[in-house]
N, C-alpha and C. Protein backbone atom coordinates (compact mmCIF):
# COMPACT_ATOMS: atom_id res chain seq x y z
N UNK A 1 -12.54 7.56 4.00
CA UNK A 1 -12.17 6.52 3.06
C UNK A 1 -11.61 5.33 3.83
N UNK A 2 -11.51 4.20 3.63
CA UNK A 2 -11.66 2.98 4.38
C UNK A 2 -10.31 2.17 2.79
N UNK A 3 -8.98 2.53 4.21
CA UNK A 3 -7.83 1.94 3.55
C UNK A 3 -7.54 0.50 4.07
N UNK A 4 -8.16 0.04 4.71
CA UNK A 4 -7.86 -1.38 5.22
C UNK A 4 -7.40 -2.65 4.08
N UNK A 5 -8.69 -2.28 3.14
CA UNK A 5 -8.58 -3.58 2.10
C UNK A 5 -7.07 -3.02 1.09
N UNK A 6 -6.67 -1.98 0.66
CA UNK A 6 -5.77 -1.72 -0.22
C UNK A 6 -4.70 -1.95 0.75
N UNK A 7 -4.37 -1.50 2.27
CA UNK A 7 -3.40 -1.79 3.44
C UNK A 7 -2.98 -3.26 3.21
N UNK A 8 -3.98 -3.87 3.60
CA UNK A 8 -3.73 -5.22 3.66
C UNK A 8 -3.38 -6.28 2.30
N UNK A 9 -3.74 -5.61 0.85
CA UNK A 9 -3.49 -5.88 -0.09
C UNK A 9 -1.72 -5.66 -0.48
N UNK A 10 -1.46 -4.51 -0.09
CA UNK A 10 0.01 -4.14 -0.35
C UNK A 10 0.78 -4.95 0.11
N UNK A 11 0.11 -5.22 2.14
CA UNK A 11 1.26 -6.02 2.85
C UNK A 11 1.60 -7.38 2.30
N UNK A 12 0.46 -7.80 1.98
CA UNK A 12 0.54 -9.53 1.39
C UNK A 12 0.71 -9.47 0.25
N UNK A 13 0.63 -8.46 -0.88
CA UNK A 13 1.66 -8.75 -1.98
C UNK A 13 3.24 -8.05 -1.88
N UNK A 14 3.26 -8.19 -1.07
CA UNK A 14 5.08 -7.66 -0.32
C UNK A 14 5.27 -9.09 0.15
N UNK A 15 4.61 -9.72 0.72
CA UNK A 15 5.15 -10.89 1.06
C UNK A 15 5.15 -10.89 2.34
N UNK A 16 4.68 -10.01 3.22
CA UNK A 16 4.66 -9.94 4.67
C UNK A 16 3.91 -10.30 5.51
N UNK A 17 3.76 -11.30 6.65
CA UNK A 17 3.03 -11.19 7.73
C UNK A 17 2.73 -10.16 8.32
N UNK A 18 1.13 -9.96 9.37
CA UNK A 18 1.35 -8.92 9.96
C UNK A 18 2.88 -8.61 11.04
N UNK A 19 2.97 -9.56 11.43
CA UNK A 19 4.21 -9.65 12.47
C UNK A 19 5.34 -9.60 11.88
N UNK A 20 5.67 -9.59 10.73
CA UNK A 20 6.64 -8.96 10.38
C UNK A 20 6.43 -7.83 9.77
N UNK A 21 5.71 -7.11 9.21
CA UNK A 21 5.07 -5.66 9.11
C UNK A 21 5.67 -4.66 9.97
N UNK A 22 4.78 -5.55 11.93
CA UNK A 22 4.83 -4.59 12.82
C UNK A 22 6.12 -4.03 13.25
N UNK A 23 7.66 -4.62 13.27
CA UNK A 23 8.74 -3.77 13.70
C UNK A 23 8.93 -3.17 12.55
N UNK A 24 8.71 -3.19 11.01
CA UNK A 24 9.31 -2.40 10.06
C UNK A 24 8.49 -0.97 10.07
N UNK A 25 6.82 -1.38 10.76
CA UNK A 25 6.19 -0.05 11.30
C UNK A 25 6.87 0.64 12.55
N UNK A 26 7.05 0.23 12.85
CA UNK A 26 6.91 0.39 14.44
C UNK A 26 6.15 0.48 15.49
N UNK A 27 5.47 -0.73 15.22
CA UNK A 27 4.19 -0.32 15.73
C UNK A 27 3.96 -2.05 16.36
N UNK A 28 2.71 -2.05 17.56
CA UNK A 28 2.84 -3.99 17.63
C UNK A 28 1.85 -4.00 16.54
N UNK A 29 1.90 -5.39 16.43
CA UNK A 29 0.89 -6.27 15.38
C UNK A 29 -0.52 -5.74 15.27
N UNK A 30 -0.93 -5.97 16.82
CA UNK A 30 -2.32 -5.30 17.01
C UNK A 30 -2.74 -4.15 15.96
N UNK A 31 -2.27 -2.94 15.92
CA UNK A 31 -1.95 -1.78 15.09
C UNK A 31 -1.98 -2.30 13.72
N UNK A 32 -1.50 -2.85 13.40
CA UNK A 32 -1.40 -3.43 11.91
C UNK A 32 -3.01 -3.97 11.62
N UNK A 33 -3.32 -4.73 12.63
CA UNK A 33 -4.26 -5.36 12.17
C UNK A 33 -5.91 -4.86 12.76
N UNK A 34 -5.70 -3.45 13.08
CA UNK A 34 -6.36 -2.43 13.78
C UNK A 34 -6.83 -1.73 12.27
N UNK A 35 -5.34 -1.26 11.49
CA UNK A 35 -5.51 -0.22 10.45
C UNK A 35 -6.12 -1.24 9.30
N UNK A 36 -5.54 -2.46 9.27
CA UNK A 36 -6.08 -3.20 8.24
C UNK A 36 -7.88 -3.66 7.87
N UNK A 37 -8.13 -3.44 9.44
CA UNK A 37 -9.91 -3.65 9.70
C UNK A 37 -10.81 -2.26 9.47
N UNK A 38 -10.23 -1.15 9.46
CA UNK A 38 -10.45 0.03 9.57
C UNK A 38 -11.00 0.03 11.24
N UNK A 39 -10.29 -0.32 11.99
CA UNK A 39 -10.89 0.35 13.23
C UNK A 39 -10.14 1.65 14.07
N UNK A 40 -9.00 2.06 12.94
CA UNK A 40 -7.80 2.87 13.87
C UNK A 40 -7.56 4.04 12.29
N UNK A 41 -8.01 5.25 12.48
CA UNK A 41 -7.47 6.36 11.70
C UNK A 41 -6.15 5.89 11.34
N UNK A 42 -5.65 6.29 10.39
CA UNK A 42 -4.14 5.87 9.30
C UNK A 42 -3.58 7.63 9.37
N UNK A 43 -2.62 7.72 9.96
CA UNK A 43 -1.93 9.07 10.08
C UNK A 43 -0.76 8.93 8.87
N UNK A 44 -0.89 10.12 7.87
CA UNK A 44 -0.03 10.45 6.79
C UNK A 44 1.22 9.95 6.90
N UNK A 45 1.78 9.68 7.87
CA UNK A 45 3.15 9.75 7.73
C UNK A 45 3.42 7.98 8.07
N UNK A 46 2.14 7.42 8.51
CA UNK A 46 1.82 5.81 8.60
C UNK A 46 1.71 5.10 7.22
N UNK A 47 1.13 6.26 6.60
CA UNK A 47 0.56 5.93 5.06
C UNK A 47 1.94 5.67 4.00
N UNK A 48 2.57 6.92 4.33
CA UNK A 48 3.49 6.90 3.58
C UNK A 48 4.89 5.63 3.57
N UNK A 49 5.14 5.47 4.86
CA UNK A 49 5.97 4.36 5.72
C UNK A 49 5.05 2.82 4.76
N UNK A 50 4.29 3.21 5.32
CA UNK A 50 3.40 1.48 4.89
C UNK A 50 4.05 1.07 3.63
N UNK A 51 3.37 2.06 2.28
CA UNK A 51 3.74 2.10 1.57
C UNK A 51 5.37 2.33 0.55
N UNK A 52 6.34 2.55 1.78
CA UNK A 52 7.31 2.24 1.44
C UNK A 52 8.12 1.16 1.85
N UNK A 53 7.50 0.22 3.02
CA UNK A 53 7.95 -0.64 3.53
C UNK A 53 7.38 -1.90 2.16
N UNK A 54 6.52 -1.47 1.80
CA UNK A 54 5.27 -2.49 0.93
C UNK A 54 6.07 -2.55 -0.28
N UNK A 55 6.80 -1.73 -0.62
CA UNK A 55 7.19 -1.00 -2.06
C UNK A 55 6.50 -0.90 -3.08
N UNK A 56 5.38 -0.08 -2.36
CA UNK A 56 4.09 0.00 -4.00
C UNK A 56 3.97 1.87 -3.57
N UNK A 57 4.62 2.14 -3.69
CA UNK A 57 4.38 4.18 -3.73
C UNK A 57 3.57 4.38 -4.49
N UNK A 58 3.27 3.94 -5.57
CA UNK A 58 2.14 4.13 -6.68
C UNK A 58 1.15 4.47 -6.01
N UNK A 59 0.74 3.08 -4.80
CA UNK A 59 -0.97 3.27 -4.35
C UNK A 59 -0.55 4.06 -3.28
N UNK A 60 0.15 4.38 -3.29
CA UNK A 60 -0.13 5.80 -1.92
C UNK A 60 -0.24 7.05 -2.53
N UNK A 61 0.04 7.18 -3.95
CA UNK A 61 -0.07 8.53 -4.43
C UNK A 61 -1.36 8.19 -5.09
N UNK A 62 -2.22 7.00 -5.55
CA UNK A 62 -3.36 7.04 -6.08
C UNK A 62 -4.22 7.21 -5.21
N UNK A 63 -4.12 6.75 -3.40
CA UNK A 63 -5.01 7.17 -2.56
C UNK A 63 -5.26 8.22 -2.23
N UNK A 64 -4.26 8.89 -2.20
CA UNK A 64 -3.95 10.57 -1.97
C UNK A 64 -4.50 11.26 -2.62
N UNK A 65 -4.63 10.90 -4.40
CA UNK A 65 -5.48 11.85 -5.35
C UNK A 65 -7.09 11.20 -5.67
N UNK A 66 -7.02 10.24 -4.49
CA UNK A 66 -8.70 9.78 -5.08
C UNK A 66 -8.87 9.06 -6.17
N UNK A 67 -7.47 7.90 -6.71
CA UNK A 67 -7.82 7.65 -7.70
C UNK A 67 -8.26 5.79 -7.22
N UNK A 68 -8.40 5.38 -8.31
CA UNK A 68 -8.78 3.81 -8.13
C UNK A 68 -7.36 3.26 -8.34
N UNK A 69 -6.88 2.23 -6.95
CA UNK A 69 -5.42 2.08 -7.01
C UNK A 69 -5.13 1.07 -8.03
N UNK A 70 -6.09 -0.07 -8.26
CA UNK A 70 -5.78 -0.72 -9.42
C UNK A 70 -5.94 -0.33 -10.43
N UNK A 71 -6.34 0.59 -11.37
CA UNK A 71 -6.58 1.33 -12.75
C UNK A 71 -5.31 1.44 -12.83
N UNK A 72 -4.34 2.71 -11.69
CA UNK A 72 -3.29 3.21 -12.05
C UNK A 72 -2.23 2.20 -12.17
N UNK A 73 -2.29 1.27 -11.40
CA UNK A 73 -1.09 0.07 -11.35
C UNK A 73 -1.33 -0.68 -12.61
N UNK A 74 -2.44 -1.00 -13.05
CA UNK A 74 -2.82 -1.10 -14.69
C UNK A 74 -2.14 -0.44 -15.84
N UNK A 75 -2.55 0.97 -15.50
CA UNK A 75 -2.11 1.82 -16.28
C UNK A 75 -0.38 1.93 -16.15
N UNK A 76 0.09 1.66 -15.45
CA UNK A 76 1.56 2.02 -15.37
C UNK A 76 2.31 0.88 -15.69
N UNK A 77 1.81 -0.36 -15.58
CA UNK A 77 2.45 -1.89 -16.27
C UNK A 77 2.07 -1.48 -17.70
N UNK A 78 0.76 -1.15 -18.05
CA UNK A 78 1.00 -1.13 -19.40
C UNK A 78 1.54 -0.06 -19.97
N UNK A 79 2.05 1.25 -19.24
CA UNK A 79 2.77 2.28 -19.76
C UNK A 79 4.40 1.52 -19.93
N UNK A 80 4.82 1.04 -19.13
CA UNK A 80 6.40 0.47 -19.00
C UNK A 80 6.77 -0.84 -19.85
N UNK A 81 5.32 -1.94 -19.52
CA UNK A 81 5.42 -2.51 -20.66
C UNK A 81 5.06 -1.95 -22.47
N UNK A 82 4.67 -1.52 -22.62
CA UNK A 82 4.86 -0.63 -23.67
C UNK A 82 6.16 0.35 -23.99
N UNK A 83 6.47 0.64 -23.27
CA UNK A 83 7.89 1.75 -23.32
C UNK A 83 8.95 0.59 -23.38
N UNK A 84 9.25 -0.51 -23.05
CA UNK A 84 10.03 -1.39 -22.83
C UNK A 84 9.97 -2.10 -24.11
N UNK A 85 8.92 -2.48 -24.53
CA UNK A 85 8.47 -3.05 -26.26
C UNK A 85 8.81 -2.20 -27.03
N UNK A 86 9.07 -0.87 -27.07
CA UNK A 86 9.63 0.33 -28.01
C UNK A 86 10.81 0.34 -28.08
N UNK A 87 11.54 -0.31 -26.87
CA UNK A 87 12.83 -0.33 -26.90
C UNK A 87 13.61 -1.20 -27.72
């Protein structure tokens, strides 16, 4: 599976350069922009970091189950916005 485009989607709606990415990875820039092209395997525990540095956990648990990451981020604005309108 080819996480580059959802990688690179998270970082820039976080608001991040790659270069500022790379010390919150730990990793240099290069790396960032290695995983973002798909030219460098994404190790689980990279995945998980990314995605908590990004603050979207959502799409790391929708990649994980194979799902389509925008459906669920869909689905969960309109679950909260809805639960929030009930309120």
């Amino acid at each position: 599976m080819d996480f580059g485009t959802v990688l690179r989607k998270a970082r820039i709606g976080a608001g991040l350069s790659q270069e500022e990415m790379a010390p919150q990875m730990f990793m240099p820039r290069s790396t960032i922009s290695k995983l973002e092209n798909d030219k460098m395997e994404l190790k689980a525990s990279d995945l998980i970091r990314w995605f908590q540095v990004t603050q979207v956990p959502e799409a790391a648990v929708a990649l994980i189950c194979g799902v389509d990451v925008v459906a669920v981020t869909q689905l969960i604005t309109t679950l909260l916005g809805g639960f929030i309108h009930f309120i």
